[in-house]
N, C-alpha and C. Protein backbone atom coordinates (compact mmCIF):
# COMPACT_ATOMS: atom_id res chain seq x y z
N UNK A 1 0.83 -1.19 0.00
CA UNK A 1 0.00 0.00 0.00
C UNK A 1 0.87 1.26 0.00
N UNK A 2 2.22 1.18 1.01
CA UNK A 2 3.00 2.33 0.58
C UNK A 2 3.46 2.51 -0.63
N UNK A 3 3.62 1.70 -1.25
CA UNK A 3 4.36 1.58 -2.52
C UNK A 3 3.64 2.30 -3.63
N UNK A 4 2.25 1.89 -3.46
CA UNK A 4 1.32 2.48 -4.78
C UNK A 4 1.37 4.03 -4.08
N UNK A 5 1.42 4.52 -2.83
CA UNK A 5 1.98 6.14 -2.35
C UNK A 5 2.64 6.89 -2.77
N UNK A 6 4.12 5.52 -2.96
CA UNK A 6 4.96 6.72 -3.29
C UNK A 6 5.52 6.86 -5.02
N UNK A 7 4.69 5.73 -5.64
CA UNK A 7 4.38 5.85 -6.75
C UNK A 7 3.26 6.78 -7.58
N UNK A 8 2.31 6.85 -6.75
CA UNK A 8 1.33 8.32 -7.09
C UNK A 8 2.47 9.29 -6.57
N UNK A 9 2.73 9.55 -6.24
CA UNK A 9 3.58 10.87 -5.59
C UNK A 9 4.68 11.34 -6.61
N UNK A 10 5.47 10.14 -7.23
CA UNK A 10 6.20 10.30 -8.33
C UNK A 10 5.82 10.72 -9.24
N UNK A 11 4.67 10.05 -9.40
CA UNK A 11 3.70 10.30 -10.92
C UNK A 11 3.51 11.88 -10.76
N UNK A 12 2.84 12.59 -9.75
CA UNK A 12 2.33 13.72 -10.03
C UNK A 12 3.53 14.55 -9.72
N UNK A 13 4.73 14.01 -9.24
CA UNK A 13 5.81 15.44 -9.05
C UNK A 13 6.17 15.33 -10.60
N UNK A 14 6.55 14.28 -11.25
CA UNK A 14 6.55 14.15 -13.22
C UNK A 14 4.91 15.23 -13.51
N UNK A 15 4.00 14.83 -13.28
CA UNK A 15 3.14 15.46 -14.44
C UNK A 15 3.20 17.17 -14.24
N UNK A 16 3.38 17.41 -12.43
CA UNK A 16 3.40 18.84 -12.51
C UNK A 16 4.65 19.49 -12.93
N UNK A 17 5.71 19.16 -13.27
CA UNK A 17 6.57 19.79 -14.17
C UNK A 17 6.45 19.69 -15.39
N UNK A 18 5.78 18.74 -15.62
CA UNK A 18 5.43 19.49 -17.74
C UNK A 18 3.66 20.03 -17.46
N UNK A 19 3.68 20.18 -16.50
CA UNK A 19 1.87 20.31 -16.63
C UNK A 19 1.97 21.86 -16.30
N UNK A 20 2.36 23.11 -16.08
CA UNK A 20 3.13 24.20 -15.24
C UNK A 20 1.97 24.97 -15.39
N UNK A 21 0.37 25.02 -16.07
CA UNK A 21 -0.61 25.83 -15.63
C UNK A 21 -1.50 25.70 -14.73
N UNK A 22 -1.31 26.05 -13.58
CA UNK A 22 -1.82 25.32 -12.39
C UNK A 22 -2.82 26.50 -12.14
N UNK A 23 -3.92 26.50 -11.17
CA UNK A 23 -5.29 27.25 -11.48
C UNK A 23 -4.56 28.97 -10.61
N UNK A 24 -3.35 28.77 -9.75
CA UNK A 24 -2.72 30.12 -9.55
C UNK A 24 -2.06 30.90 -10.99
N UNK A 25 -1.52 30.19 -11.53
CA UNK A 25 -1.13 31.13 -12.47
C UNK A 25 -2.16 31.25 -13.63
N UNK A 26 -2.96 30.54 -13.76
CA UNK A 26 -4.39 31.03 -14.70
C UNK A 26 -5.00 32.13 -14.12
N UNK A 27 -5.16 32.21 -12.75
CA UNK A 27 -5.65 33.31 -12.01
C UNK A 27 -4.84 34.44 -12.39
N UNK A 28 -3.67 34.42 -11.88
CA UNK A 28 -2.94 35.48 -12.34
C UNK A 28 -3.03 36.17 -13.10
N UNK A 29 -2.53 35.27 -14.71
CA UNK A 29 -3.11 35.98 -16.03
C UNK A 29 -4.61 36.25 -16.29
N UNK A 30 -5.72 35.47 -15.89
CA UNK A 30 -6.89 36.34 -15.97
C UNK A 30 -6.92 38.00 -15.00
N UNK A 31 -5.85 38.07 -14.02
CA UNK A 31 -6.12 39.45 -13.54
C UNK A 31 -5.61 40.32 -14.07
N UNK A 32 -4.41 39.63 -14.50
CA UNK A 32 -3.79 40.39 -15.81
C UNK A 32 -4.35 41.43 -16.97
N UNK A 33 -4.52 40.36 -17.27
CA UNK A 33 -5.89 40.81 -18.50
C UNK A 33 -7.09 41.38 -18.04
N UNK A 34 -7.47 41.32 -16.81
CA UNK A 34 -8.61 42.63 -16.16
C UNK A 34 -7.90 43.48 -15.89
N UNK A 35 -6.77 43.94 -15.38
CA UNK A 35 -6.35 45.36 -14.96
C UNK A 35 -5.99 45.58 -16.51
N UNK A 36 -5.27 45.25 -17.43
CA UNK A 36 -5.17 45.86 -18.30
C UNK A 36 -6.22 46.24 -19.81
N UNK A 37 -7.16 45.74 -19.63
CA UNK A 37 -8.69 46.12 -19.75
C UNK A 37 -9.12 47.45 -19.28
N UNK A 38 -8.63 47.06 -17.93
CA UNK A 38 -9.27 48.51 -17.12
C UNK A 38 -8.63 49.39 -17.30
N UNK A 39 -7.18 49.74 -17.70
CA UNK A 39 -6.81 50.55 -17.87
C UNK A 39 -7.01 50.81 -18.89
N UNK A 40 -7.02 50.43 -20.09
CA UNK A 40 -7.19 51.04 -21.20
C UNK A 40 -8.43 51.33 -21.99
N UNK A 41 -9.18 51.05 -20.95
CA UNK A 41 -11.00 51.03 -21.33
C UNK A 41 -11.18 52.36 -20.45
N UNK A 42 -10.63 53.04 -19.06
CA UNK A 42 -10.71 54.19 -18.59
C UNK A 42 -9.80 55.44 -19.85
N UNK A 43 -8.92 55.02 -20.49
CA UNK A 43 -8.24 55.97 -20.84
C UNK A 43 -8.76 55.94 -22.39
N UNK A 44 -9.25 54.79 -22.85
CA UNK A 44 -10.26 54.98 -24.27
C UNK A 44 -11.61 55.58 -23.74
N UNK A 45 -12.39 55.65 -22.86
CA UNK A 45 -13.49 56.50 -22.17
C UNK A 45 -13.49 58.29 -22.27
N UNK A 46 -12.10 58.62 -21.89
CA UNK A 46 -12.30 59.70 -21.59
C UNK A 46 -11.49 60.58 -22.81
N UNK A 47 -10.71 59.43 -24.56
CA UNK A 47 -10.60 60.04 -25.26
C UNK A 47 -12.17 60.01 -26.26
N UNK A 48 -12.47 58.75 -25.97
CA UNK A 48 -13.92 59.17 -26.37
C UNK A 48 -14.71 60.56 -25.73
N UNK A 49 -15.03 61.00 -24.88
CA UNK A 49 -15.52 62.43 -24.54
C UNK A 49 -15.03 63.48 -25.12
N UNK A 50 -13.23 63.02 -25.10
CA UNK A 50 -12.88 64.61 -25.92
C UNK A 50 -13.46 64.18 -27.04
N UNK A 51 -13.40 63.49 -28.23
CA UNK A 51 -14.14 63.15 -29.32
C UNK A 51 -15.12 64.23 -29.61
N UNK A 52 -15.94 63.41 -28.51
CA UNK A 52 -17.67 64.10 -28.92
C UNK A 52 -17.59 65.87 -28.37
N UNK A 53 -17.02 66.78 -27.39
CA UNK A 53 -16.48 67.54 -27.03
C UNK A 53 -15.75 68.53 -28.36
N UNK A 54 -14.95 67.50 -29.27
CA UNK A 54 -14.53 68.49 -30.39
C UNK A 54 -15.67 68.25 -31.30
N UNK A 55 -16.13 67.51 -31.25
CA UNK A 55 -17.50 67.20 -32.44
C UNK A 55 -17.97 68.69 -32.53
N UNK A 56 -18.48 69.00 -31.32
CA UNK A 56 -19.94 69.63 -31.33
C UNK A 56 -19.27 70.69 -30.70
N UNK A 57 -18.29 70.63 -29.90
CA UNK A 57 -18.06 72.37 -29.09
C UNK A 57 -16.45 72.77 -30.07
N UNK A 58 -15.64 72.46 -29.34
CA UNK A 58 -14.44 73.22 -29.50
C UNK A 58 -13.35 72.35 -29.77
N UNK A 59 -12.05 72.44 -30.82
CA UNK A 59 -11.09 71.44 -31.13
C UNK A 59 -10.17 72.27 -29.85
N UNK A 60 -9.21 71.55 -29.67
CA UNK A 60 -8.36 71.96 -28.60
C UNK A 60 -6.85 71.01 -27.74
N UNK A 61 -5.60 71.06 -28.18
CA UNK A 61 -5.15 69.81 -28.01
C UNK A 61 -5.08 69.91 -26.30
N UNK A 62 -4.76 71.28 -25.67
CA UNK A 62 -5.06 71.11 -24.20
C UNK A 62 -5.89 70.30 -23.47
N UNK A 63 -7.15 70.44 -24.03
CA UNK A 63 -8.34 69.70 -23.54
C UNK A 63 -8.13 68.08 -23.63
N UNK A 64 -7.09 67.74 -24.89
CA UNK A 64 -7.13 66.59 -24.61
C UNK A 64 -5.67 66.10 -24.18
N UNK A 65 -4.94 66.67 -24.19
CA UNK A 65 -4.05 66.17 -22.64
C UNK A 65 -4.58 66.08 -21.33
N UNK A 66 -5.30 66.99 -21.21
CA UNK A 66 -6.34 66.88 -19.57
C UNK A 66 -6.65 66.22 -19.31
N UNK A 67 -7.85 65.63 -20.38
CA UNK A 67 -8.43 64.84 -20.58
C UNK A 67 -7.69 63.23 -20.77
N UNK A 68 -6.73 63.11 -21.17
CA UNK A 68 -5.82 61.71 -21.46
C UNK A 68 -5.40 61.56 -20.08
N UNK A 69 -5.04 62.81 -19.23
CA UNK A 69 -4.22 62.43 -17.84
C UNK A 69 -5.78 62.20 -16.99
N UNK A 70 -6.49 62.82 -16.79
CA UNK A 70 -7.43 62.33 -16.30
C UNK A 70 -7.94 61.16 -16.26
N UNK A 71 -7.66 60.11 -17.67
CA UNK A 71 -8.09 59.03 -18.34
C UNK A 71 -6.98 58.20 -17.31
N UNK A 72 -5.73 58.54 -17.54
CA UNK A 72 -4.40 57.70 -16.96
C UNK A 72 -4.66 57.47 -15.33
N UNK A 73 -5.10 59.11 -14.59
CA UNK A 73 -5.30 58.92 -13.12
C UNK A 73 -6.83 57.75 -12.99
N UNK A 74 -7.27 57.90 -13.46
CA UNK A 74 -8.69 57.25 -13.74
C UNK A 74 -8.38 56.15 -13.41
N UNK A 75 -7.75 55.47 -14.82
CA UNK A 75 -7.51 53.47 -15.00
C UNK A 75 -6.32 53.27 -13.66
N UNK A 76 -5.62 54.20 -13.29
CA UNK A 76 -4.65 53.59 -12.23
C UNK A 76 -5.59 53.66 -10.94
N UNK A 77 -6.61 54.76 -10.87
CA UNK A 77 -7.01 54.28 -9.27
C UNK A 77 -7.75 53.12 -9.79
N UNK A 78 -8.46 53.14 -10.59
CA UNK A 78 -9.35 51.61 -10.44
C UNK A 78 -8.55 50.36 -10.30
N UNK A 79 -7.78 50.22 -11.23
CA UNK A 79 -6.67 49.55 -10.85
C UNK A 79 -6.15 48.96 -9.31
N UNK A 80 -5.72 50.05 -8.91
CA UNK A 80 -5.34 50.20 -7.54
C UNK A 80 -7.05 49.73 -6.34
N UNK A 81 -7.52 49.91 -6.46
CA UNK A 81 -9.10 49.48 -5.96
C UNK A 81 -8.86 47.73 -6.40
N UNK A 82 -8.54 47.49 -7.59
CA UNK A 82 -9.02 46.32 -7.83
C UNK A 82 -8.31 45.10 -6.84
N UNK A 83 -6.89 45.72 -7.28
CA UNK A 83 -5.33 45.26 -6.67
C UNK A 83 -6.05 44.87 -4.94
N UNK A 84 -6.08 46.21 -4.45
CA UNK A 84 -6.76 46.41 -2.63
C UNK A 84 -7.73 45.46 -2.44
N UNK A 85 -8.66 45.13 -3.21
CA UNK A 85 -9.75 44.39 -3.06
C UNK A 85 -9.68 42.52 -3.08
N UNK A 86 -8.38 41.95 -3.67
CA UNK A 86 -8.11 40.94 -4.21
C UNK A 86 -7.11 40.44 -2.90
């Protein structure tokens, strides 16, 4: 009975070295890929506004540096919220 033990035990220290996506590092990269979503979905948000902003009111490249750093402080606090929360 020990034997078939330390024969499962072998077996899975072999499969988890060629097997190396284990459900932590899937996690990982799925958060991955949400913070960097979030960031660039806050900072495509708020060049969309200048958009509609030069549409209809005023062109202006000030407005949209403001507006881009606003976008940048934006996706990093959420970011930072998400990070705190996890």
């Amino acid at each position: 009975m020990e034997e078939k033990k330390e024969k499962l035990l072998k077996k899975e220290k072999k499969s988890s070295k060629i097997f190396f996506l284990n459900k932590d590092i899937i996690h990982s990269f799925s958060l991955l890929g949400y913070i960097g979503f979030l960031l660039i979905g806050n900072i495509m948000i708020y060049v969309g506004i200048y958009k509609i902003i030069e549409k209809f009111l005023i062109k202006s490249a000030l407005l949209f540096v403001i507006l881009l750093i606003v976008g940048i402080f934006s996706g990093f606090y959420s970011v930072y919220r998400v990070i705190m929360k996890k």
